[in-house]
Protein backbone atom coordinates (compact mmCIF):
# COMPACT_ATOMS: atom_id res chain seq x y z
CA UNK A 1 114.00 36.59 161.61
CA UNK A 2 116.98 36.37 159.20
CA UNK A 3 116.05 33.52 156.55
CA UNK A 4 116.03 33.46 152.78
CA UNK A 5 113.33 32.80 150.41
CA UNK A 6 114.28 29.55 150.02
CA UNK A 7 114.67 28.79 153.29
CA UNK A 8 111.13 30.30 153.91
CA UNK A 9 109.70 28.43 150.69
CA UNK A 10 111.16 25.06 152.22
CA UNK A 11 108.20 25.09 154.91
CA UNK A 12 105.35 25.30 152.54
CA UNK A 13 102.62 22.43 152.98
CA UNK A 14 104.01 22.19 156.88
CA UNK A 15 101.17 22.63 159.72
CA UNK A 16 101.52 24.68 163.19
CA UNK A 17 99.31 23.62 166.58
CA UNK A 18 96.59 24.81 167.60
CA UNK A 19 96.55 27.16 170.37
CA UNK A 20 94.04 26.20 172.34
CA UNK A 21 93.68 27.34 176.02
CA UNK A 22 91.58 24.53 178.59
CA UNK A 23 88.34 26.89 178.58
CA UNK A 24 88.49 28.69 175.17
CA UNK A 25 86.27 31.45 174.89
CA UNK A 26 87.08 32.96 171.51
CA UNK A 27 88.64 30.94 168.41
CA UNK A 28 90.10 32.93 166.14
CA UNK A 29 90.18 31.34 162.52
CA UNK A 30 93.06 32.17 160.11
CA UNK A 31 92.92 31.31 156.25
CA UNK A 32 96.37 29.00 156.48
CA UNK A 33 99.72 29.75 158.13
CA UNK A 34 102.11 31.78 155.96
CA UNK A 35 105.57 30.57 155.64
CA UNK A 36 107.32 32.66 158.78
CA UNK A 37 104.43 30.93 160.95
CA UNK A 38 105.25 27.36 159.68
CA UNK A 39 109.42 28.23 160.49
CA UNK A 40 108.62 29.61 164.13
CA UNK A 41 105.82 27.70 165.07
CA UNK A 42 103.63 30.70 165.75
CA UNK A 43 100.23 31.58 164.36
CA UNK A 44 100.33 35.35 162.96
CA UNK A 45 103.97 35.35 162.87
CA UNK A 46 105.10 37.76 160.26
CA UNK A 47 106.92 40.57 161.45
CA UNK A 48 104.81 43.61 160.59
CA UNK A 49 101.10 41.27 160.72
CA UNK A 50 98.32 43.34 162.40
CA UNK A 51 96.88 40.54 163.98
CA UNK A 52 98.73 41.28 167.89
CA UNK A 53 99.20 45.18 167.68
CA UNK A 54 95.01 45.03 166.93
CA UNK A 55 94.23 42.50 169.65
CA UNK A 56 96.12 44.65 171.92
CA UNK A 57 94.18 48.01 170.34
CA UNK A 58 90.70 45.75 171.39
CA UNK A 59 91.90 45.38 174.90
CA UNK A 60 92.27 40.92 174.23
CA UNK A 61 96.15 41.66 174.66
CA UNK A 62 97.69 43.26 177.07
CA UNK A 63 100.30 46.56 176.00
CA UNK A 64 103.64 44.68 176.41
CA UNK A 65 102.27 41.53 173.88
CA UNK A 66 104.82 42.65 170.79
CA UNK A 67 105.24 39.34 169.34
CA UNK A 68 103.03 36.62 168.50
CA UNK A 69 105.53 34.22 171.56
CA UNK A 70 105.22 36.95 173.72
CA UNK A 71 101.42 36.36 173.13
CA UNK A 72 100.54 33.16 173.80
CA UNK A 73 100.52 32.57 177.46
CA UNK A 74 98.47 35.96 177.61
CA UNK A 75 95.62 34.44 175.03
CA UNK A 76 95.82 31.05 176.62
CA UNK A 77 95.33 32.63 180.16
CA UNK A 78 92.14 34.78 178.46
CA UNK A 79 90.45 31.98 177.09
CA UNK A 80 91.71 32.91 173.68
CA UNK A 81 92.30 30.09 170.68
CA UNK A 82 93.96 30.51 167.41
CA UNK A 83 93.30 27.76 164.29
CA UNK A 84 93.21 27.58 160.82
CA UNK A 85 90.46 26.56 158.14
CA UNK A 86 93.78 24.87 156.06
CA UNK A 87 96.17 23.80 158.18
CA UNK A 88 99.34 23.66 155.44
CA UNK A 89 101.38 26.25 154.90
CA UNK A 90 101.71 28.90 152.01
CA UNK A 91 103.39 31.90 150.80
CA UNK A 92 99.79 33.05 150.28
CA UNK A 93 96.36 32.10 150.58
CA UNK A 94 95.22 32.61 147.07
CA UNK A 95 97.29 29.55 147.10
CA UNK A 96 94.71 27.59 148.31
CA UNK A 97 91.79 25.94 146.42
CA UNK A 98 88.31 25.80 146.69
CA UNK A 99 88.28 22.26 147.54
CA UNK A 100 90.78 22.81 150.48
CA UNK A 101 88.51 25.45 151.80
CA UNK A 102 85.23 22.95 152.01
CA UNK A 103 87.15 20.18 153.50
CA UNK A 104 88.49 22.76 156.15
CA UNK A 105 85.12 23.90 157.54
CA UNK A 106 84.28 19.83 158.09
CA UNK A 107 87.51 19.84 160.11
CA UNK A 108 86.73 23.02 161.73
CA UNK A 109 83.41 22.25 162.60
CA UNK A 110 84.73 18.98 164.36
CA UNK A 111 87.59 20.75 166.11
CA UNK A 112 84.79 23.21 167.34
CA UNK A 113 82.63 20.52 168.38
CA UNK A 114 85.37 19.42 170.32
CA UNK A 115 86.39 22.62 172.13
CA UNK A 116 83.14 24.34 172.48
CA UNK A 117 83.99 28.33 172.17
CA UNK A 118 81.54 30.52 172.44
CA UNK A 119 83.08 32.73 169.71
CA UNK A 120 84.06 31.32 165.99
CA UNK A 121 85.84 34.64 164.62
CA UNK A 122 86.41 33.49 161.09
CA UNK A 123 89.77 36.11 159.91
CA UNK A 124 88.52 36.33 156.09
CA UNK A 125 85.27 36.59 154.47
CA UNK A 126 86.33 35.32 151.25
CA UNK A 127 87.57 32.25 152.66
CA UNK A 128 84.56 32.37 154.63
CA UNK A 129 81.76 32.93 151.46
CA UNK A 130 83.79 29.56 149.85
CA UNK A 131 84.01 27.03 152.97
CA UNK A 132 80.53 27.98 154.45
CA UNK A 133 78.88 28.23 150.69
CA UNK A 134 77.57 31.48 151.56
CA UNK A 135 78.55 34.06 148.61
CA UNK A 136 76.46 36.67 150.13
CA UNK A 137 78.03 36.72 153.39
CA UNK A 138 79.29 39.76 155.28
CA UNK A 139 81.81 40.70 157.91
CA UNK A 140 80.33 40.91 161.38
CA UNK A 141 78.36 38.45 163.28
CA UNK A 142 76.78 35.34 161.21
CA UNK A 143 73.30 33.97 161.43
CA UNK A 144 75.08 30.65 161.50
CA UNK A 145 76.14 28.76 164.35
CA UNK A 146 78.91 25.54 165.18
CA UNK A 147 77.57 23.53 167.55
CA UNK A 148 76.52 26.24 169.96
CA UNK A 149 79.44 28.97 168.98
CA UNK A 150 78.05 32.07 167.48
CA UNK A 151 80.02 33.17 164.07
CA UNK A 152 81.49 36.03 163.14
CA UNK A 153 83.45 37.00 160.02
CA UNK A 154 86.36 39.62 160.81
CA UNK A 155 88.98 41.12 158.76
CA UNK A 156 92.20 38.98 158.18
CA UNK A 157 95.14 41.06 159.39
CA UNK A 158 97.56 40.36 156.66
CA UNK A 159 99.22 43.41 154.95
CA UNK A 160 97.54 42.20 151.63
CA UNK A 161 94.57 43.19 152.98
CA UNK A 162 95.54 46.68 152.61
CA UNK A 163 92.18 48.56 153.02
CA UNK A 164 91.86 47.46 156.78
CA UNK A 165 93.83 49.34 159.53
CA UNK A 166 95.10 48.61 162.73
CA UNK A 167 91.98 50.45 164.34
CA UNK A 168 89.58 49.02 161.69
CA UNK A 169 90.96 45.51 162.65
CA UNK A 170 90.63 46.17 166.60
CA UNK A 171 87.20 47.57 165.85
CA UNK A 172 85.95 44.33 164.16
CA UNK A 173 87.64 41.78 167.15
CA UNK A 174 86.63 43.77 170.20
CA UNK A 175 82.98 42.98 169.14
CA UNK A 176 83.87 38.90 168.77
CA UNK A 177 86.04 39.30 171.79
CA UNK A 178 83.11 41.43 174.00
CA UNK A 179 80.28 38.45 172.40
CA UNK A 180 82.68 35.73 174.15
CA UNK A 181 83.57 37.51 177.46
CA UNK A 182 86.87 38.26 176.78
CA UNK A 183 87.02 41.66 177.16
């Protein structure tokens, strides 16, 4: 992937698309886009993120999904979404204020509204406790529902997040993906 830090830092407050398949099923939620996701385009697209070796541990992606392009038409063909609460990019997402958070979920909720999944699988539950007001909240599935989606909070699959493994990660999505059919 080749660039500087500069060159990274020069795509901060930049957005990505959604990916969005015709029928989604599951929508997976990140935090924001980092900086390597705002350059290619590509939602989890830091070499070394957990996010596609775990989906492919939970049996959403098939074995020979190594990168987040080689991905998409697989998640788009299983009824598999990917969005973000805050759409602009950062280095990370302690970047991001409260306030950013809390105007997310309104868009979310509207963008969920829209697309009717039948899974929300929110990647963060800190993120989560601020934009949803619930400072209690744990990971799994939520009481709480969007429109008719049933929520659940699952690990975010950055390296920061250092506790979680690969196998903890595909533990935690095979249940969202199994609630929405996907698997």
């Amino acid at each position: 992937m080749g660039w500087t830090r500069a060159e990274l830092e020069s795509y901060a407050g930049r957005t990505i698309p959604d990916l969005v398949p015709e029928d989604v099923r599951l929508l997976f939620v990140g935090i924001n886009p980092g900086l390597v996701s705002a350059a290619t385009g590509l939602h989890f697209a830091r070499p070394g993120n957990r996010f596609y070796p775990a989906l492919r541990r939970a049996g959403v992606l098939p074995d020979d999904c190594l990168t987040a392009e080689d991905a998409v038409p697989a998640l788009l063909e299983r009824g598999v979404g990917i969005t973000n609460i805050v759409a602009r990019a950062s280095a990370r997402a302690d970047e991001l204020d409260d306030a950013e958070l809390l105007a997310g979920r309104e868009h979310l909720e509207a963008f969920v509204a829209e697309h009717r999944p039948r899974v929300v699988a929110m990647a963060g539950i800190t993120s989560y406790r601020i934009a949803f007001a619930e400072p209690k909240a744990r990971a799994g599935r939520q009481d709480r529902t969007l429109s008719d989606a049933v929520v659940w909070v699952v690990p975010n699959p950055s390296g920061l997040n250092a506790h979680e493994t690969v196998e903890s990660l595909a533990s935690a999505y095979r249940e969202a993906a199994v609630a929405a059919g996907v698997v």
